[in-house]
C-alpha atoms as a PDB file:
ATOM      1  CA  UNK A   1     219.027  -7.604 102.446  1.00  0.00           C
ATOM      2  CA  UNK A   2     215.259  -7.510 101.981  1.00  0.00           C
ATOM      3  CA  UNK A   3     213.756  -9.165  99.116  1.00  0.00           C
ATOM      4  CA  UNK A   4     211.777  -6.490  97.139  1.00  0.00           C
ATOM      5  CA  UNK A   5     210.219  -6.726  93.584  1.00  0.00           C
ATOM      6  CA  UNK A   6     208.221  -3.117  93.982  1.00  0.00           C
ATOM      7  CA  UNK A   7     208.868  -0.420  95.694  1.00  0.00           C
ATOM      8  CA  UNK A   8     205.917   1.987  96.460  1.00  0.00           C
ATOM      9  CA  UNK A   9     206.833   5.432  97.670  1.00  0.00           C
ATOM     10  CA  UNK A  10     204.726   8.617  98.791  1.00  0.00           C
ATOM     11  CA  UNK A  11     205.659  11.817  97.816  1.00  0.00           C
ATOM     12  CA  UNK A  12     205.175  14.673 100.259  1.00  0.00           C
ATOM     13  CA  UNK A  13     206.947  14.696 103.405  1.00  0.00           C
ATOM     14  CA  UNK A  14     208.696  11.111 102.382  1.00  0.00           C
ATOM     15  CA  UNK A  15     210.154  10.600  99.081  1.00  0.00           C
ATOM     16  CA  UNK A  16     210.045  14.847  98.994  1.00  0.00           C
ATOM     17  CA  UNK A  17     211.947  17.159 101.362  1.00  0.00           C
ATOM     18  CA  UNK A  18     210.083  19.703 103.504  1.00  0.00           C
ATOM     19  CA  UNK A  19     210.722  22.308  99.676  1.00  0.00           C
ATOM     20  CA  UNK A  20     208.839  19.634  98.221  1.00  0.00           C
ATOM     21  CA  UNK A  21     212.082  18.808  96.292  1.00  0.00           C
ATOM     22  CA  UNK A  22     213.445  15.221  95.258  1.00  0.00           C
ATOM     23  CA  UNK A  23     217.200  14.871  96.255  1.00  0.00           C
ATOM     24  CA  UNK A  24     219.608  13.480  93.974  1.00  0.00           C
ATOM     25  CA  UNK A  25     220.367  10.612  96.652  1.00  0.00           C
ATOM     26  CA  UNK A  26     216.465   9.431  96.139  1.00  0.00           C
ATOM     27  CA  UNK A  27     217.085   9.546  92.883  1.00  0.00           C
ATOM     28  CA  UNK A  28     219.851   7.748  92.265  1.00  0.00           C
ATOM     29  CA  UNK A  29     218.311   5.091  94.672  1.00  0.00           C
ATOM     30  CA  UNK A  30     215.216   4.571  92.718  1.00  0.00           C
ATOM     31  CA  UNK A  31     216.711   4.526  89.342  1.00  0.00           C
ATOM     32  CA  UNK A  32     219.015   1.963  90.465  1.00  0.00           C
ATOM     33  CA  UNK A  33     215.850  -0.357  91.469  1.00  0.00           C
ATOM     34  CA  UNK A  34     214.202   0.096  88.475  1.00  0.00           C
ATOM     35  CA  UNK A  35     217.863  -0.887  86.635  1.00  0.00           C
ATOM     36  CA  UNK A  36     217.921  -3.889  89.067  1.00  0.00           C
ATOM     37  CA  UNK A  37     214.309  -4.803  87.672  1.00  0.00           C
ATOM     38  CA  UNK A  38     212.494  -3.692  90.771  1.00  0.00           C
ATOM     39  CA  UNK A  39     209.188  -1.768  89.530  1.00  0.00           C
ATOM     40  CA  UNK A  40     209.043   1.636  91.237  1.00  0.00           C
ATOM     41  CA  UNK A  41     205.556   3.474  91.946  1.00  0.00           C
ATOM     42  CA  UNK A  42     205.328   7.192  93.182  1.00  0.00           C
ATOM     43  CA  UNK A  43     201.873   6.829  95.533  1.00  0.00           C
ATOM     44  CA  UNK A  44     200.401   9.927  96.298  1.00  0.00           C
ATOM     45  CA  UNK A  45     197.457  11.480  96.993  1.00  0.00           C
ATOM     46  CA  UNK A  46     198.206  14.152  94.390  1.00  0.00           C
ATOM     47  CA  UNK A  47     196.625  14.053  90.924  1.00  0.00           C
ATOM     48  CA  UNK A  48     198.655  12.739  87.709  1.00  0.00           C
ATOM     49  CA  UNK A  49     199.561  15.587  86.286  1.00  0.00           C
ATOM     50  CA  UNK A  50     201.049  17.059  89.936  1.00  0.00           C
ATOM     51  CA  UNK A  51     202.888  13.860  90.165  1.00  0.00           C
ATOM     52  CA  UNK A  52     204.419  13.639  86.668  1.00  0.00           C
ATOM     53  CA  UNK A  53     206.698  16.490  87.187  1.00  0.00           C
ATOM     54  CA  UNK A  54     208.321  13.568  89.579  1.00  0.00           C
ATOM     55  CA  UNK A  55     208.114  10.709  87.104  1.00  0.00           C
ATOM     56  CA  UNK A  56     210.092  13.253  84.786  1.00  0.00           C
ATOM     57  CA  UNK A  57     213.174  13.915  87.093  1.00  0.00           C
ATOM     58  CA  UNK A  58     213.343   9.901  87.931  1.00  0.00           C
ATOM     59  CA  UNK A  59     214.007   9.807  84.228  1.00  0.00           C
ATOM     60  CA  UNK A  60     212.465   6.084  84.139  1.00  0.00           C
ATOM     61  CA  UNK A  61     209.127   5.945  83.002  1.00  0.00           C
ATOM     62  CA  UNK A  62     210.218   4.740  79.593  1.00  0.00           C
ATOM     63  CA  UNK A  63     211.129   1.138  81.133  1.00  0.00           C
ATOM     64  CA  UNK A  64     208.767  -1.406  82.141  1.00  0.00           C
ATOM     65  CA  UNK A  65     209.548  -0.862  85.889  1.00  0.00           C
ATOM     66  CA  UNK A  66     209.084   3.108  86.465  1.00  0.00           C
ATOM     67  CA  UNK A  67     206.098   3.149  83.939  1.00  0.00           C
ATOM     68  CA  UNK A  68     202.971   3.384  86.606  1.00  0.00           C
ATOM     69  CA  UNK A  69     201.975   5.784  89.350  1.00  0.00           C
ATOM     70  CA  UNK A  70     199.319   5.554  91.472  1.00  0.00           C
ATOM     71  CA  UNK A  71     197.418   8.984  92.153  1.00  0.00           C
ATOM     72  CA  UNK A  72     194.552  10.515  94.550  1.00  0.00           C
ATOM     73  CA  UNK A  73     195.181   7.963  97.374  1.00  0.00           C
ATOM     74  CA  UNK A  74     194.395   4.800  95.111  1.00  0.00           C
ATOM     75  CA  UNK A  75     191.605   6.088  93.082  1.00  0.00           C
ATOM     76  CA  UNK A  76     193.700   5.453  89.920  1.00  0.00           C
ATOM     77  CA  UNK A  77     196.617   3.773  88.240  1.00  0.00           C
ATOM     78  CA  UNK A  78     197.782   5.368  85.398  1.00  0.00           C
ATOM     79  CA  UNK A  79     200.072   4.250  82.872  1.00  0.00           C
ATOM     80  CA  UNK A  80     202.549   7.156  81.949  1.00  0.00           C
ATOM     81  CA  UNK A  81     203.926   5.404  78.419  1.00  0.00           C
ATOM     82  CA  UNK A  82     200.119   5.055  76.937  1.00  0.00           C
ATOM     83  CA  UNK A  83     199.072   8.024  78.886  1.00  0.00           C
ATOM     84  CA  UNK A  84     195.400   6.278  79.667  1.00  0.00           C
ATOM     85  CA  UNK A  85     194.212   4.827  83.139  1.00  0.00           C
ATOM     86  CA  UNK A  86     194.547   1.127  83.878  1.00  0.00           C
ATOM     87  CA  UNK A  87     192.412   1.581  86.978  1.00  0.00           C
ATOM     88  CA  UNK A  88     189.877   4.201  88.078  1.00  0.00           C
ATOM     89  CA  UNK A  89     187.227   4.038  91.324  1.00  0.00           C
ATOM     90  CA  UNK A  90     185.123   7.492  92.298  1.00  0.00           C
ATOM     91  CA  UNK A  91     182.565   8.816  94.558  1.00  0.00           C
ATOM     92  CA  UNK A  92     179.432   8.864  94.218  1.00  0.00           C
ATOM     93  CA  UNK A  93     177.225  12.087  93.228  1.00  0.00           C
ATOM     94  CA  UNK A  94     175.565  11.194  96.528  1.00  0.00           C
ATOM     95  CA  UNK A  95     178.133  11.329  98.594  1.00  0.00           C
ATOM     96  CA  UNK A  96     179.931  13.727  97.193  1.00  0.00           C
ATOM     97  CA  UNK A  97     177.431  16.401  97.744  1.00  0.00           C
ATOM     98  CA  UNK A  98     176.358  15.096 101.201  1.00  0.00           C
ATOM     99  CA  UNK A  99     180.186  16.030 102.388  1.00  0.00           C
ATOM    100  CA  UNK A 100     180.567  18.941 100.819  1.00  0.00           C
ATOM    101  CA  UNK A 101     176.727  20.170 102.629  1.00  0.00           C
ATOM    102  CA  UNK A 102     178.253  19.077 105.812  1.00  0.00           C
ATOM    103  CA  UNK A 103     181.262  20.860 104.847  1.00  0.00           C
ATOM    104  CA  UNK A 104     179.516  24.400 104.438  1.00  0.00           C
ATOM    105  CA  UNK A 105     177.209  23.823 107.855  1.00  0.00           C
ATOM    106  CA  UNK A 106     181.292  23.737 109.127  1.00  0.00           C
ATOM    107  CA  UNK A 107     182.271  26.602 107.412  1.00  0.00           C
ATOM    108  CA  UNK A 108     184.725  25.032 104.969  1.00  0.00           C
ATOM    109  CA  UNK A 109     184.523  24.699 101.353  1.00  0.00           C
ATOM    110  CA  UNK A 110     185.287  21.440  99.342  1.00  0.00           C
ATOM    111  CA  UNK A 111     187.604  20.614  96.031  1.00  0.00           C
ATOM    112  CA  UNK A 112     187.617  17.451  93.504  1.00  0.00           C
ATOM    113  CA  UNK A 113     189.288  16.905  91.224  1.00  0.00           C
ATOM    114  CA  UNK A 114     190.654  15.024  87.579  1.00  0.00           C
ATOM    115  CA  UNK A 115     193.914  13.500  86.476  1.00  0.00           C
ATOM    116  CA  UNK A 116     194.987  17.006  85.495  1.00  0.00           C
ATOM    117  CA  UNK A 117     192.775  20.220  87.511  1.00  0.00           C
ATOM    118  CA  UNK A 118     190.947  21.124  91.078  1.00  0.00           C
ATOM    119  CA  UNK A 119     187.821  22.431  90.719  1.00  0.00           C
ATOM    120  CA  UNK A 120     186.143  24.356  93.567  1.00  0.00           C
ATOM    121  CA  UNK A 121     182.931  26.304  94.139  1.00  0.00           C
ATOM    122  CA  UNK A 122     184.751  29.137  96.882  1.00  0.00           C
ATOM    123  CA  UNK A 123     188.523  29.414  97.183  1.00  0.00           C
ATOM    124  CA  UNK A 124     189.654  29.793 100.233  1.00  0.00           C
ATOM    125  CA  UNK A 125     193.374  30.363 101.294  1.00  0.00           C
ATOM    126  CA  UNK A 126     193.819  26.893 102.462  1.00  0.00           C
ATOM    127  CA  UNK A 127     192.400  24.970  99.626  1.00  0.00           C
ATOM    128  CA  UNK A 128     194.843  27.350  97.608  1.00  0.00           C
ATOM    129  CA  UNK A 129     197.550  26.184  99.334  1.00  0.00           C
ATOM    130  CA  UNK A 130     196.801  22.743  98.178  1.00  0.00           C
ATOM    131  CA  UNK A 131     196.626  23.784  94.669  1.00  0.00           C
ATOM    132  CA  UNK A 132     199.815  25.464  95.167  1.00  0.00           C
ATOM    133  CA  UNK A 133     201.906  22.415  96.891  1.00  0.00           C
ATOM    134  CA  UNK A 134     199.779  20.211  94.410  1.00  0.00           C
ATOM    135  CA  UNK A 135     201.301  22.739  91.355  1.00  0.00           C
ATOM    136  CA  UNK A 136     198.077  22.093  88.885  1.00  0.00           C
ATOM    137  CA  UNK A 137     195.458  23.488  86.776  1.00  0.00           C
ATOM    138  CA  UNK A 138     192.642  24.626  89.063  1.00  0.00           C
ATOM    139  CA  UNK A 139     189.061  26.387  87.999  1.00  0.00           C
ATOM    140  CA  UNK A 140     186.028  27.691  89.795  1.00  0.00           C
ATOM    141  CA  UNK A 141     183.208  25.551  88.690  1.00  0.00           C
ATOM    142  CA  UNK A 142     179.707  28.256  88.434  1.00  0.00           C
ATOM    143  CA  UNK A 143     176.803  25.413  89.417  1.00  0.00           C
ATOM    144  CA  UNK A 144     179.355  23.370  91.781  1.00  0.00           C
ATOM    145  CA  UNK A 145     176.360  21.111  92.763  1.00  0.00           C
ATOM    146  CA  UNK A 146     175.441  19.796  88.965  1.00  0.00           C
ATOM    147  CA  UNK A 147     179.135  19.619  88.264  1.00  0.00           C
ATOM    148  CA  UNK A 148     179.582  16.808  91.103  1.00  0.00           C
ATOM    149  CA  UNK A 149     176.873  14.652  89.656  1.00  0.00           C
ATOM    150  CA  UNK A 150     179.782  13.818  87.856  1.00  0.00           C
ATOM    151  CA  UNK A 151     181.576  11.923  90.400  1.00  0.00           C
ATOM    152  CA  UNK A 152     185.151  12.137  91.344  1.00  0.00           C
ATOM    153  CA  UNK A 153     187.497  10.030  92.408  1.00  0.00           C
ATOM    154  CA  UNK A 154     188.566  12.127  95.438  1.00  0.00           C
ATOM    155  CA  UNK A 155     186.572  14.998  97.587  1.00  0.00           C
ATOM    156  CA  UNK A 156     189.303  17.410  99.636  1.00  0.00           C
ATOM    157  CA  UNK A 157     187.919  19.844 102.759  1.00  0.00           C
ATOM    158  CA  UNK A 158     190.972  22.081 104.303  1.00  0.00           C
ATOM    159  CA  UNK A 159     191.046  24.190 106.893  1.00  0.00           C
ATOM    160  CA  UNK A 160     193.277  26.834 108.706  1.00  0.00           C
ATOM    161  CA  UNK A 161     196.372  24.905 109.615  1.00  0.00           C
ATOM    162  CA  UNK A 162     196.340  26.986 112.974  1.00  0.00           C
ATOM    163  CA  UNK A 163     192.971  25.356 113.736  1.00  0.00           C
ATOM    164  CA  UNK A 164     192.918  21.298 112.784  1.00  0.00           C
ATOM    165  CA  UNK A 165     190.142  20.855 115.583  1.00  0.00           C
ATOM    166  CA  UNK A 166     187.896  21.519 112.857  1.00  0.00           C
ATOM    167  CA  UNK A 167     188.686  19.295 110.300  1.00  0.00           C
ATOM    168  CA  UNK A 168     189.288  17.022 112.768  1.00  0.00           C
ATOM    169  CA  UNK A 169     185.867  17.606 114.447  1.00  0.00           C
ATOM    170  CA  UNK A 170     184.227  17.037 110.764  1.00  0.00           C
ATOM    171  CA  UNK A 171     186.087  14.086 109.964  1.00  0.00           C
ATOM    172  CA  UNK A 172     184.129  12.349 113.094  1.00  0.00           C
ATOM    173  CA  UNK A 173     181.034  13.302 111.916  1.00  0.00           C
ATOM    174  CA  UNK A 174     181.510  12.264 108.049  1.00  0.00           C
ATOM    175  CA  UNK A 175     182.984   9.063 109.543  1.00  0.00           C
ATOM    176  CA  UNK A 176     179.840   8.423 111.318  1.00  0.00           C
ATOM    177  CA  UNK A 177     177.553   9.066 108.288  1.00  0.00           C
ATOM    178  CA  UNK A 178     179.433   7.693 105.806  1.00  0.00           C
ATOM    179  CA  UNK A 179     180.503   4.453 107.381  1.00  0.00           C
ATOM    180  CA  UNK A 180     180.020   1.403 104.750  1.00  0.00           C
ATOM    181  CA  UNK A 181     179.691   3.831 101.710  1.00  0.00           C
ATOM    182  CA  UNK A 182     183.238   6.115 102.062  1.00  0.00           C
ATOM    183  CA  UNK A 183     186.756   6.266 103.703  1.00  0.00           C
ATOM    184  CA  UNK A 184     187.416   9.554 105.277  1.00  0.00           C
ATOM    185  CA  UNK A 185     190.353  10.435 106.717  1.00  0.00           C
ATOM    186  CA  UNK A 186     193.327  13.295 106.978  1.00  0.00           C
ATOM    187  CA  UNK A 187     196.240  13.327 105.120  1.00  0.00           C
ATOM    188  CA  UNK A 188     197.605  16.122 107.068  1.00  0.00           C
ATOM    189  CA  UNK A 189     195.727  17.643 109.782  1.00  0.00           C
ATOM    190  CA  UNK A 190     194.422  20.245 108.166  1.00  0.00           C
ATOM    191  CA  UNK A 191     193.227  18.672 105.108  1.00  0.00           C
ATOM    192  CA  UNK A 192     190.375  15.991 105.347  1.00  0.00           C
ATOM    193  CA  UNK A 193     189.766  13.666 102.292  1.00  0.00           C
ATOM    194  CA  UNK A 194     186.961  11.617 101.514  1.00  0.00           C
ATOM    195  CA  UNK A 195     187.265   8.691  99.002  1.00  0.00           C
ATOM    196  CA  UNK A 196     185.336   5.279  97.475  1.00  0.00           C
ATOM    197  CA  UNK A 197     184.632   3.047  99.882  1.00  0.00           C
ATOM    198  CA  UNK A 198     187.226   0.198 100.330  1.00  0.00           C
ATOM    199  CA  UNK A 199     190.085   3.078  98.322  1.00  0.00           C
ATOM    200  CA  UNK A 200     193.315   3.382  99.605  1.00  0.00           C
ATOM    201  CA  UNK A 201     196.921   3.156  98.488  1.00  0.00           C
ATOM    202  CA  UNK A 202     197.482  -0.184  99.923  1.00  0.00           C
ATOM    203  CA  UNK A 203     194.430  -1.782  97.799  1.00  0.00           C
ATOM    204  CA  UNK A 204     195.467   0.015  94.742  1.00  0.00           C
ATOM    205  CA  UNK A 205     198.906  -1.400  95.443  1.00  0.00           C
ATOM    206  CA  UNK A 206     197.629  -4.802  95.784  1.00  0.00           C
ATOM    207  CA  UNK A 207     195.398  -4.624  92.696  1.00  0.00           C
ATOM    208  CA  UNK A 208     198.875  -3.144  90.754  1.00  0.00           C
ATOM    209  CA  UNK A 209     200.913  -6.253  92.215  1.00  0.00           C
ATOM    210  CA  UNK A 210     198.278  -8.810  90.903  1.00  0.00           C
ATOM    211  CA  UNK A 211     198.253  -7.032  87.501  1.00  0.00           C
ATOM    212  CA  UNK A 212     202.107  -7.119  87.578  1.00  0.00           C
ATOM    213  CA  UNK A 213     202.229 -10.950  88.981  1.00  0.00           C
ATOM    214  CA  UNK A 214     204.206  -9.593  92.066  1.00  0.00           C
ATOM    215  CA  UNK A 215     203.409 -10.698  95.752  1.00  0.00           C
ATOM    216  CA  UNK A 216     202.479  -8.359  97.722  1.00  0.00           C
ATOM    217  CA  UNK A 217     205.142 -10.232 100.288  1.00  0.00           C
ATOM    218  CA  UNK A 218     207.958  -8.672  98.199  1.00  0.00           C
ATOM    219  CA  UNK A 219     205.877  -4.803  98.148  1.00  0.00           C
ATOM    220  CA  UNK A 220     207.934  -2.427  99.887  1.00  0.00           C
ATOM    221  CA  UNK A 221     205.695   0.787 101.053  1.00  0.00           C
ATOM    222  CA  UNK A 222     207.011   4.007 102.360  1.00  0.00           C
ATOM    223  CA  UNK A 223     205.184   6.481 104.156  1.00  0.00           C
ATOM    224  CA  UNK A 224     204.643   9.094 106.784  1.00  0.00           C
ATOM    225  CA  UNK A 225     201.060   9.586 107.069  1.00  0.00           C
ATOM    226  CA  UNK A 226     197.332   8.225 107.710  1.00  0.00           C
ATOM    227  CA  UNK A 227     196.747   8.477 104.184  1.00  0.00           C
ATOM    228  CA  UNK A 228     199.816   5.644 104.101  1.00  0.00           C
ATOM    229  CA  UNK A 229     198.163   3.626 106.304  1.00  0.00           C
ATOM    230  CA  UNK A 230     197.301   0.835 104.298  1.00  0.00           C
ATOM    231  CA  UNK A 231     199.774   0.547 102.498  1.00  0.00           C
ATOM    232  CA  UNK A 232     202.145   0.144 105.230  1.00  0.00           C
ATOM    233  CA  UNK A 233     200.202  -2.305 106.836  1.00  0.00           C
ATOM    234  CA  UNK A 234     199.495  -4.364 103.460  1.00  0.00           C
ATOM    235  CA  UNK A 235     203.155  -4.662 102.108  1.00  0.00           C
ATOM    236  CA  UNK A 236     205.238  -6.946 102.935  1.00  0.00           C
ATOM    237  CA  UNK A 237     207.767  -4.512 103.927  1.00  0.00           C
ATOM    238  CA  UNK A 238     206.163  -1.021 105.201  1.00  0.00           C
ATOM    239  CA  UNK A 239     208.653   1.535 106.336  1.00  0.00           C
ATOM    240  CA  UNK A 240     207.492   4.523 108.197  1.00  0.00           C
ATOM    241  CA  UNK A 241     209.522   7.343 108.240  1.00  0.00           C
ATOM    242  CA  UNK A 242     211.203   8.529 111.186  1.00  0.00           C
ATOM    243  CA  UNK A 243     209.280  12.003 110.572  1.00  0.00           C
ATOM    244  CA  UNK A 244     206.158   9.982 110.666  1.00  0.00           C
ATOM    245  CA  UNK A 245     202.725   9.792 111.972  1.00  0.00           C
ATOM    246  CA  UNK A 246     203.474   8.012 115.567  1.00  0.00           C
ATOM    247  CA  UNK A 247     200.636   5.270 114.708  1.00  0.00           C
ATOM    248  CA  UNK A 248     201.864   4.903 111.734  1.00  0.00           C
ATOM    249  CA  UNK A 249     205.228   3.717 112.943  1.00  0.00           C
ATOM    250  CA  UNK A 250     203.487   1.672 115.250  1.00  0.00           C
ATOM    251  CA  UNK A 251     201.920  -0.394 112.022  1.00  0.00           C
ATOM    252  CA  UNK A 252     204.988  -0.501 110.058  1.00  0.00           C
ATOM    253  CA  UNK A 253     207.851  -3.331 109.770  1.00  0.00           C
ATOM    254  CA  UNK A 254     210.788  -0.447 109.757  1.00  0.00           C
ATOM    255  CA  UNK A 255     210.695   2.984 110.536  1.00  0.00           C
ATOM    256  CA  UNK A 256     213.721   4.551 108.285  1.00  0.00           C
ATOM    257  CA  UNK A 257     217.089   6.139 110.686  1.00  0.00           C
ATOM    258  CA  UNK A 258     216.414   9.585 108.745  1.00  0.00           C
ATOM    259  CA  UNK A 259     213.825  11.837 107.805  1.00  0.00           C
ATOM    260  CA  UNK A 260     212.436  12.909 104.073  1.00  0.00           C
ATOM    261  CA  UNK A 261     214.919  16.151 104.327  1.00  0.00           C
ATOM    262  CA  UNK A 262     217.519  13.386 104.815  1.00  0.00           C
ATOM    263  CA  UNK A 263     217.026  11.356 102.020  1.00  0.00           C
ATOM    264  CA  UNK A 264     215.799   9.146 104.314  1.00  0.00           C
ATOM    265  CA  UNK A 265     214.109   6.762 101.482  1.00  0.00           C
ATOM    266  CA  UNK A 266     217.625   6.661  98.903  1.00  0.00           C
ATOM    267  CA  UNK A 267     219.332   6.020 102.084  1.00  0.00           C
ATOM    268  CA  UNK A 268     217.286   3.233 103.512  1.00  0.00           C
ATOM    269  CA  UNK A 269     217.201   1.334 100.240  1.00  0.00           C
ATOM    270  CA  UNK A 270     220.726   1.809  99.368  1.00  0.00           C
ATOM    271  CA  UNK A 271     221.091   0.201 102.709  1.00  0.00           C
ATOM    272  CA  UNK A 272     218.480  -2.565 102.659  1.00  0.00           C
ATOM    273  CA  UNK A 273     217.787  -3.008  99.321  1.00  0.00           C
ATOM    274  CA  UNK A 274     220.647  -2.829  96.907  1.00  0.00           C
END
């Protein structure tokens, strides 16, 4: 058995099936943990309010151990019993609408977003798929360039899913421009994301663990894509999932027997864990 005092899970295409539904055997799994006194954390580069529907069906948030989530890929931890942030990092005005200028010369349009609604200049059908999986408030914003002087924790660029070269393509160039001031990477290969520099869900999960007084030596991180990364590498105990990124199993300590339509989290902790 593997000794865990956290468990960190993504949502999509992990913890969630490919419905983006959360089966009663990952349920069951995690509210055992948290009974067992093992703080569980949904991860997820959704926003709060897109990942509270979740917190609700784990039916644990009240306790001491389900009571955090971490949201946007590590921008923020929020507390779901006070309902306030414990932790927030965004992007610079700068930076933000650098990408998004880069993101027009490639023919794309950009999103950001709060803890509760996307905001967007020109929809397109892709970035309305994301506000569809993501199932939030979403509003087009008149003077998009004055409303990211703002800042935001989280800039999102999608393209056709039938043509990832060109995300892909743009994520080489923002890399290149944007090295030592952002992190820029896909979380699926149609959807490019650019975040604060030194952001991820590993060093939000690291700065949760010290708040908590856990080592990260007894983190357990699952995952299945880029966006995972760091976590995976930075716990103690990453799992990939079998359905994962190839690299990303590479990196991790486990790679889990079945896939997120499998249960394939509930089954590996019932397994490993409890």
């Amino acid at each position: 058995m593997i000794d865990t005092k956290l468990i960190a899970s993504d949502l999509d295409d992990t913890l969630l099936d490919s419905s983006t539904k959360l089966s009663d055997e990952n349920i069951a799994a995690l509210r055992k943990c948290a009974e067992k006194g093992i703080h569980v954390v949904l991860c997820s580069g959704r926003i709060e309010s897109s990942i509270m529907q979740f917190v609700r069906q784990l039916n644990i948030s009240e306790t001491k151990f389900g009571k955090y989530i971490i949201a946007t890929n590590g921008c923020t931890i929020f507390d779901t019993q006070t309902q306030k942030h414990i932790f927030v990092n965004k992007l610079s005005p700068e930076i933000l609408i650098r990408a998004d200028e880069l993101a027009r010369e490639a023919g794309l349009s950009s999103q950001v977003y709060s803890a509760d609604t996307i905001y967007y200049d020109n929809i397109t059908p892709w970035m309305q798929m994301n506000i569809n999986i993501c199932k939030v408030n979403s509003k087009k914003v008149d003077d998009y360039k004055s409303f990211l002087q703002k800042g935001s924790p989280k800039m999102l660029i999608a393209c056709n899913p039938k043509t990832p070269q060109i995300v892909q393509g743009l994520m080489q160039k923002m890399k290149a421009e944007f090295a030592g001031k952002a992190e820029v990477f896909t979380s699926k290969p149609f959807f490019l994301e650019v975040l604060p520099l030194g952001c991820g869900k590993g060093q939000a999960l690291e700065w949760l663990c010290n708040h908590l007084g856990i080592s990260m030596k007894n983190a357990m991180g699952f995952g299945d894509g880029m966006n995972d990364e760091t976590m995976i590498r930075l716990c103690g105990h990453g799992v990939a999932m079998k359905n994962a990124d190839d690299y990303l199993k590479s990196v991790a300590d486990y790679v889990t027997d079945f896939d997120n339509n499998e249960s394939g989290v509930g089954r590996f902790i019932e397994k490993y864990v409890l």
